[in-house]
Structures are given as C-alpha cells and as structure tokens.
PDB file of N, CA and C in Angstrom:
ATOM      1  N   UNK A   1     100.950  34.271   9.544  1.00  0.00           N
ATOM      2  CA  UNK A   1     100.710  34.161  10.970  1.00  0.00           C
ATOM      3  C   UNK A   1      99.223  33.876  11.184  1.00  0.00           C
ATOM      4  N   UNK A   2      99.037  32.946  11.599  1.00  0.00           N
ATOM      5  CA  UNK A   2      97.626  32.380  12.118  1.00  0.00           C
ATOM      6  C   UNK A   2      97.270  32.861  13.640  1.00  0.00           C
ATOM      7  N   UNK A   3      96.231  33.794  13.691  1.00  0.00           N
ATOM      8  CA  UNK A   3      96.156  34.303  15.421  1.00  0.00           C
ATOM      9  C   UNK A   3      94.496  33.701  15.710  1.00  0.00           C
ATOM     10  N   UNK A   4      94.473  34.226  16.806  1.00  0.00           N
ATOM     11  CA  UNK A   4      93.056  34.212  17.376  1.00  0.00           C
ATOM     12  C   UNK A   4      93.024  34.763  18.467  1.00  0.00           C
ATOM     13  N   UNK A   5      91.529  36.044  18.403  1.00  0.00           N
ATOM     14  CA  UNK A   5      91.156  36.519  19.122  1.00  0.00           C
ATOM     15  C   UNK A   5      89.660  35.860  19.895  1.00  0.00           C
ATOM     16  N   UNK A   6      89.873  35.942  20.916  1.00  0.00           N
ATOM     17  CA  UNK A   6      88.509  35.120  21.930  1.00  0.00           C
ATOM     18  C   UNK A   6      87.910  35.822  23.008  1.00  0.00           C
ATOM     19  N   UNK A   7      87.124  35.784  23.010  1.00  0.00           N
ATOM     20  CA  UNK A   7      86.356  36.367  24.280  1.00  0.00           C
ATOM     21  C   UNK A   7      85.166  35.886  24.603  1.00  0.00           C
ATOM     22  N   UNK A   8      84.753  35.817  26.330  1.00  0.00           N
ATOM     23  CA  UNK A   8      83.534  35.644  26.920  1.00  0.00           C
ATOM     24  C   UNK A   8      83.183  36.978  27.412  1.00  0.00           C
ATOM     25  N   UNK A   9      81.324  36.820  27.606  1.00  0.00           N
ATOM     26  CA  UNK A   9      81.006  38.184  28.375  1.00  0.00           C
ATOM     27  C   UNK A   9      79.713  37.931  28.962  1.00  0.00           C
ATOM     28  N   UNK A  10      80.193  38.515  30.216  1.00  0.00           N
ATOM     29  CA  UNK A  10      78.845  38.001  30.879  1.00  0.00           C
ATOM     30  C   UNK A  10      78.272  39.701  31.699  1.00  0.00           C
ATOM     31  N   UNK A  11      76.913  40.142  31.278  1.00  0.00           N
ATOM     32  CA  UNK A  11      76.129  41.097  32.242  1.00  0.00           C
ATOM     33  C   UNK A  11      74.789  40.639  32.585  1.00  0.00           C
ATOM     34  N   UNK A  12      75.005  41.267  34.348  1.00  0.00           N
ATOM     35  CA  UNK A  12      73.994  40.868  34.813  1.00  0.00           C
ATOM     36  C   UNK A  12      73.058  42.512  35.396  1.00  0.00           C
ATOM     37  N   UNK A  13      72.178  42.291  34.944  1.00  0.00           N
ATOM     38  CA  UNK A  13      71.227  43.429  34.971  1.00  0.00           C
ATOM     39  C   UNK A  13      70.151  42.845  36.407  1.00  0.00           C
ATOM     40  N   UNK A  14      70.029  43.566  37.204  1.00  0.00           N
ATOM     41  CA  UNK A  14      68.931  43.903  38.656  1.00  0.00           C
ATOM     42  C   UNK A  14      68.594  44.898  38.648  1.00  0.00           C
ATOM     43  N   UNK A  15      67.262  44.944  38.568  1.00  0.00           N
ATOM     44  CA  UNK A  15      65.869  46.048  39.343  1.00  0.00           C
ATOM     45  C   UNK A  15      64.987  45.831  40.001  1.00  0.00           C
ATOM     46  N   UNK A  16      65.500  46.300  41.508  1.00  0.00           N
ATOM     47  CA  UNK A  16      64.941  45.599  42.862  1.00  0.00           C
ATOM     48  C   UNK A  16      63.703  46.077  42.526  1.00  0.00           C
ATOM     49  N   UNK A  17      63.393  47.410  41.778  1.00  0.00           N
ATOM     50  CA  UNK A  17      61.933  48.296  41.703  1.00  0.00           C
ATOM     51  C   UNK A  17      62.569  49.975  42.354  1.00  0.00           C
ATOM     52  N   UNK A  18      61.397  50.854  42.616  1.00  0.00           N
ATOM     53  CA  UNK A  18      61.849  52.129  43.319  1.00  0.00           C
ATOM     54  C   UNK A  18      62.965  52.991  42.442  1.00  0.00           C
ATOM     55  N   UNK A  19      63.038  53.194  41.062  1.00  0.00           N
ATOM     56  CA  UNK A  19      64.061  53.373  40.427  1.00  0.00           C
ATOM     57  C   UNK A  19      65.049  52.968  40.430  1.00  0.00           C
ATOM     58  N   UNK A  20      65.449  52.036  41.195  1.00  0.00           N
ATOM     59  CA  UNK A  20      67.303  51.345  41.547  1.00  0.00           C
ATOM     60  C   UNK A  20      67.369  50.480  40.123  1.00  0.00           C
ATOM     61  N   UNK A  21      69.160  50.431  39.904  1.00  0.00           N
ATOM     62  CA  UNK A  21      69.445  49.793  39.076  1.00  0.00           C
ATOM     63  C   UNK A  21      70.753  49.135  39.069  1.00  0.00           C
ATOM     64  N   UNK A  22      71.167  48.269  38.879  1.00  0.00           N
ATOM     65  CA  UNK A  22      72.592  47.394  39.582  1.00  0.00           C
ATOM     66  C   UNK A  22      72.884  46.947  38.186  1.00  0.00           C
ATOM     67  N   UNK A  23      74.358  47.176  37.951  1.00  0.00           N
ATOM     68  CA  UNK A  23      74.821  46.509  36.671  1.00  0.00           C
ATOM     69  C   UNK A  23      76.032  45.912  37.129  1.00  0.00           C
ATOM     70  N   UNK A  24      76.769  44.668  36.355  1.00  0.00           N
ATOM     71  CA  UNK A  24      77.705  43.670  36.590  1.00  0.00           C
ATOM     72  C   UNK A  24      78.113  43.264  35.107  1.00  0.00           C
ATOM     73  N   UNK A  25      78.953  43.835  34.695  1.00  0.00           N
ATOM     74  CA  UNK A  25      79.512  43.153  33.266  1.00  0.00           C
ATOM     75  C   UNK A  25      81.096  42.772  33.840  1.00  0.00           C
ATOM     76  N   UNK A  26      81.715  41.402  32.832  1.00  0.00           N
ATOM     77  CA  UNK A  26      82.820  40.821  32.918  1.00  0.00           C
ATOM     78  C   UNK A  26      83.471  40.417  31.647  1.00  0.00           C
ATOM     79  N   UNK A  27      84.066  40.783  31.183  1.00  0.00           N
ATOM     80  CA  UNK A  27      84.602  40.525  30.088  1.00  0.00           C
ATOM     81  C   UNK A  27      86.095  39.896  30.568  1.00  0.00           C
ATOM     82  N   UNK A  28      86.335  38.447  29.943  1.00  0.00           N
ATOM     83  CA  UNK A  28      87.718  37.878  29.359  1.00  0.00           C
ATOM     84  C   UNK A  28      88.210  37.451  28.106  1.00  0.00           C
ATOM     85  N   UNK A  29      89.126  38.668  28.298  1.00  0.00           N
ATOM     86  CA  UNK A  29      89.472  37.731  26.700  1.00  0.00           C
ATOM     87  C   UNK A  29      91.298  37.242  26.210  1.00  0.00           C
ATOM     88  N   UNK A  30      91.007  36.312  25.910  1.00  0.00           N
ATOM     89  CA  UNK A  30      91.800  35.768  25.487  1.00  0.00           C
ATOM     90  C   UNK A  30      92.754  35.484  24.243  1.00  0.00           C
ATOM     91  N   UNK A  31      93.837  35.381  23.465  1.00  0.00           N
ATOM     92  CA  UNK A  31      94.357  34.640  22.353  1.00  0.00           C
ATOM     93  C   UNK A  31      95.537  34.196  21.952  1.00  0.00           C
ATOM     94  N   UNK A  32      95.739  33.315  21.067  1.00  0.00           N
ATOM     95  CA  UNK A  32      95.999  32.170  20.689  1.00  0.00           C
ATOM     96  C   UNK A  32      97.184  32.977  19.067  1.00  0.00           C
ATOM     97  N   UNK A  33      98.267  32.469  19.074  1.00  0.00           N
ATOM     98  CA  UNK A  33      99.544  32.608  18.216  1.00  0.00           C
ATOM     99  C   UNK A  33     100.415  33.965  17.809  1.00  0.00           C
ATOM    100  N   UNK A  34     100.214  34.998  19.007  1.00  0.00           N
ATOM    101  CA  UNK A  34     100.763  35.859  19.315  1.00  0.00           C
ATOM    102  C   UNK A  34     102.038  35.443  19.772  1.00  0.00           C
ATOM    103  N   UNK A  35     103.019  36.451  19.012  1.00  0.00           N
ATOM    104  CA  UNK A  35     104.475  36.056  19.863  1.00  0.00           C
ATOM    105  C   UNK A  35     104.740  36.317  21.477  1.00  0.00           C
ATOM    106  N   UNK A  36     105.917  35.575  21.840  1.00  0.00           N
ATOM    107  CA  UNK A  36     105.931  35.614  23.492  1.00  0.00           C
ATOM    108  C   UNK A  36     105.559  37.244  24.009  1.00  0.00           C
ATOM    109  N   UNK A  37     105.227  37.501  24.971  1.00  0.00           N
ATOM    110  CA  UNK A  37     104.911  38.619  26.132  1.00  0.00           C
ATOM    111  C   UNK A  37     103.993  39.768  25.213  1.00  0.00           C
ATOM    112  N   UNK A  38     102.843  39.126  23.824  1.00  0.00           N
ATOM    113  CA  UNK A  38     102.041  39.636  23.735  1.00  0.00           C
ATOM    114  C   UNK A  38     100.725  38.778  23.558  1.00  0.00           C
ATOM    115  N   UNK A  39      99.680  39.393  23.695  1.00  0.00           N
ATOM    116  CA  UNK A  39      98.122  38.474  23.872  1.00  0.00           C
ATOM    117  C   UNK A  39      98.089  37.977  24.640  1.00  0.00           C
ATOM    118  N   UNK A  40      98.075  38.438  25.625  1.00  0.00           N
ATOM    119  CA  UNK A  40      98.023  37.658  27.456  1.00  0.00           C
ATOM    120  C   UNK A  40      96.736  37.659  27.686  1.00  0.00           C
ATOM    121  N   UNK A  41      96.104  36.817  28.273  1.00  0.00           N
ATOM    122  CA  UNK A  41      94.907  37.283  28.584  1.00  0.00           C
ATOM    123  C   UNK A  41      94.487  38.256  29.696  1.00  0.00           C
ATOM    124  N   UNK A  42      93.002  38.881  29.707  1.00  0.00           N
ATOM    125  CA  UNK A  42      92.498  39.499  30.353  1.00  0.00           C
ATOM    126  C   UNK A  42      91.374  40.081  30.827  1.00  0.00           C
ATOM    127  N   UNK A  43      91.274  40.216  32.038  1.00  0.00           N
ATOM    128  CA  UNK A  43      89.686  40.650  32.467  1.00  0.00           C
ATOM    129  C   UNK A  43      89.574  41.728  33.043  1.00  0.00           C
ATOM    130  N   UNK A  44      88.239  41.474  32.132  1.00  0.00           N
ATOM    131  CA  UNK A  44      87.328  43.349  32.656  1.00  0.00           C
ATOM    132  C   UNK A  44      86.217  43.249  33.580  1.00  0.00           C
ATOM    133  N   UNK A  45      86.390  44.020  34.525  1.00  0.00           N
ATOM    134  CA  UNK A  45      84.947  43.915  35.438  1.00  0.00           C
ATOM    135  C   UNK A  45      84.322  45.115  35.881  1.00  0.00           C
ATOM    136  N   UNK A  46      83.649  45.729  35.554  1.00  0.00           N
ATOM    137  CA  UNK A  46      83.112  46.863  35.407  1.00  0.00           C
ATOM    138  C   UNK A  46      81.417  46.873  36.413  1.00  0.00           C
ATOM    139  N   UNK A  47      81.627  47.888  37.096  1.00  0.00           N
ATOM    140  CA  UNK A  47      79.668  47.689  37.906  1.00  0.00           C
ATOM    141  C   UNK A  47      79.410  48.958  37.805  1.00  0.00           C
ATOM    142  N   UNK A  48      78.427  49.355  37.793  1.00  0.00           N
ATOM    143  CA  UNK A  48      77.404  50.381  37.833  1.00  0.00           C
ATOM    144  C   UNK A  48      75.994  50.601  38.629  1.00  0.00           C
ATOM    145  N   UNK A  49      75.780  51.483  39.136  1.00  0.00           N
ATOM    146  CA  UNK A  49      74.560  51.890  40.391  1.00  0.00           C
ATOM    147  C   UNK A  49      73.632  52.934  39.599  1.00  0.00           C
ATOM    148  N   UNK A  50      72.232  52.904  39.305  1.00  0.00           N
ATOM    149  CA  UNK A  50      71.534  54.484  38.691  1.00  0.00           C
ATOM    150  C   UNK A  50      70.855  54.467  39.645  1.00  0.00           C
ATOM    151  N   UNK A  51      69.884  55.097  39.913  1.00  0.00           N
ATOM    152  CA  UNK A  51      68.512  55.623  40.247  1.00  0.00           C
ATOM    153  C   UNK A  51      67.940  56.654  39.187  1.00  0.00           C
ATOM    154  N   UNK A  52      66.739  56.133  38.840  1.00  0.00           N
ATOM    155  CA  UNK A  52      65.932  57.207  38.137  1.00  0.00           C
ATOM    156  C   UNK A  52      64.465  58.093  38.994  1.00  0.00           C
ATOM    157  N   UNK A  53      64.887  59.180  39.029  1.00  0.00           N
ATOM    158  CA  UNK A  53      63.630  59.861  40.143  1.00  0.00           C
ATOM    159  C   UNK A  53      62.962  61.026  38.790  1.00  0.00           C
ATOM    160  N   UNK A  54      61.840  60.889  38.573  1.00  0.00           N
ATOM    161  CA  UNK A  54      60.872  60.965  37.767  1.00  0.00           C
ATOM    162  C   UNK A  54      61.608  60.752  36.455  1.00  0.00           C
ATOM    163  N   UNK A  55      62.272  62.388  35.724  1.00  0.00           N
ATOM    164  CA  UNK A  55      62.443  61.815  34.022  1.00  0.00           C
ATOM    165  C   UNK A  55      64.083  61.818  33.848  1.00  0.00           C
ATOM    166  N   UNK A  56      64.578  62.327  35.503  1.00  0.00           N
ATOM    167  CA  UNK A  56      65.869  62.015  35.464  1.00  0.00           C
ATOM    168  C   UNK A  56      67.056  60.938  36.015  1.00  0.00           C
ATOM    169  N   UNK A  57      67.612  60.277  35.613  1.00  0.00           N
ATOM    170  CA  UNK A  57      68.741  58.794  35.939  1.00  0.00           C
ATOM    171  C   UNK A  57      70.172  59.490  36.123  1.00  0.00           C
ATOM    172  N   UNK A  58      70.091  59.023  37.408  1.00  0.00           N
ATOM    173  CA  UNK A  58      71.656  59.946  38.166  1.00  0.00           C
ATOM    174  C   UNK A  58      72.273  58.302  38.377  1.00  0.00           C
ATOM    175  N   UNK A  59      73.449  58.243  37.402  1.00  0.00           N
ATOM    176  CA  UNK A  59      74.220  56.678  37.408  1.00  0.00           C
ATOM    177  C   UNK A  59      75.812  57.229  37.996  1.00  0.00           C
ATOM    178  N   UNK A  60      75.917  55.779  38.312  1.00  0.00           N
ATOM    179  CA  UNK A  60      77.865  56.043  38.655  1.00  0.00           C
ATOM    180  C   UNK A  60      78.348  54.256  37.751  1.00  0.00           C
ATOM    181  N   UNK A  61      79.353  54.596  37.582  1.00  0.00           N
ATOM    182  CA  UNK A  61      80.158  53.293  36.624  1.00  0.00           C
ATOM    183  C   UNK A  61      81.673  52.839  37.435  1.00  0.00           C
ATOM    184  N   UNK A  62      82.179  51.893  37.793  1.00  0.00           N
ATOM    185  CA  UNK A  62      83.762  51.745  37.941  1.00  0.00           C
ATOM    186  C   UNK A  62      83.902  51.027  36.827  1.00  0.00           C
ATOM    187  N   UNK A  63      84.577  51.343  36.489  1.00  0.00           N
ATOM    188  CA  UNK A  63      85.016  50.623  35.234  1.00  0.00           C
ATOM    189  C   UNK A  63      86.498  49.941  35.458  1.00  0.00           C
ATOM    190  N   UNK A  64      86.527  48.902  35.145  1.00  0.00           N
ATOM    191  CA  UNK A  64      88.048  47.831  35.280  1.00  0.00           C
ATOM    192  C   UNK A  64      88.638  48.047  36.618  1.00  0.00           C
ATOM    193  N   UNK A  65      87.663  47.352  37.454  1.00  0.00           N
ATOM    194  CA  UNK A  65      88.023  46.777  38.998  1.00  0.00           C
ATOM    195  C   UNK A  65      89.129  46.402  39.041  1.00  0.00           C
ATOM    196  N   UNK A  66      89.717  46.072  38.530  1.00  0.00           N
ATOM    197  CA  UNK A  66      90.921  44.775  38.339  1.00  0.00           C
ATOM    198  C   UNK A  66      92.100  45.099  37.884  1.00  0.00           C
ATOM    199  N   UNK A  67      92.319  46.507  37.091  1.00  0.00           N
ATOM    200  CA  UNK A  67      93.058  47.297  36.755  1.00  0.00           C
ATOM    201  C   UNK A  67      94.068  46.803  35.929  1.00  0.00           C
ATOM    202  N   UNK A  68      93.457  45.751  34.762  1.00  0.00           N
ATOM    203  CA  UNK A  68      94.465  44.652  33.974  1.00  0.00           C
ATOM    204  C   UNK A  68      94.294  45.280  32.655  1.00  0.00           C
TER     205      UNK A  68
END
C-alpha cells in the first residue's frame, strides 16, 4: 500500500506592544491512498490571546474552531 500523508501550516504571531499577544495557527492536512471513508482531509484552527504584566503571562487558547 502506497499512502501519503500532507500537510500545510500557517501561524501568525502579533504584538501590538503593552504586553498583548495574538496568535493564529491553521493547520490542513491532507492524504492520498487510504481506503474509502478514511484520510479525509482536515483543518485545524486554533487562536490564542496572553498578556504579560511584569514576570507573569496570563494566556487563553481555543483550540479547533472548526470542530473537524
């Protein structure tokens, strides 16, 4: 059996300044010679918010917006 596993990924990192911090990752992935109704593709989209106020970083994460 010849398969293939594939994937793209894209994060985007922002710091307006003032401790803020904005995260954006996307992951799809894809593949190739899996039998029928397995290796479907799929995406991940995940964001995240911190603030750091002096030596401490109070973050939140959603992880898989998309619920795939």
């Amino acid at each position: 059996m010849n398969t293939w596993d594939n994937s793209f990924m894209s994060e985007i990192l922002y710091t307006p300044g003032k401790g803020w911090e904005f995260q954006n990752d996307l992951n799809y992935n894809f593949y190739h010679g899996y039998s029928a109704g397995f290796g479907r593709p799929e995406v991940q989209w995940d964001l995240g918010i911190s603030k750091a106020i002096k030596s401490v970083t109070l973050g939140l994460k959603v992880s898989d917006i998309l619920n795939q």
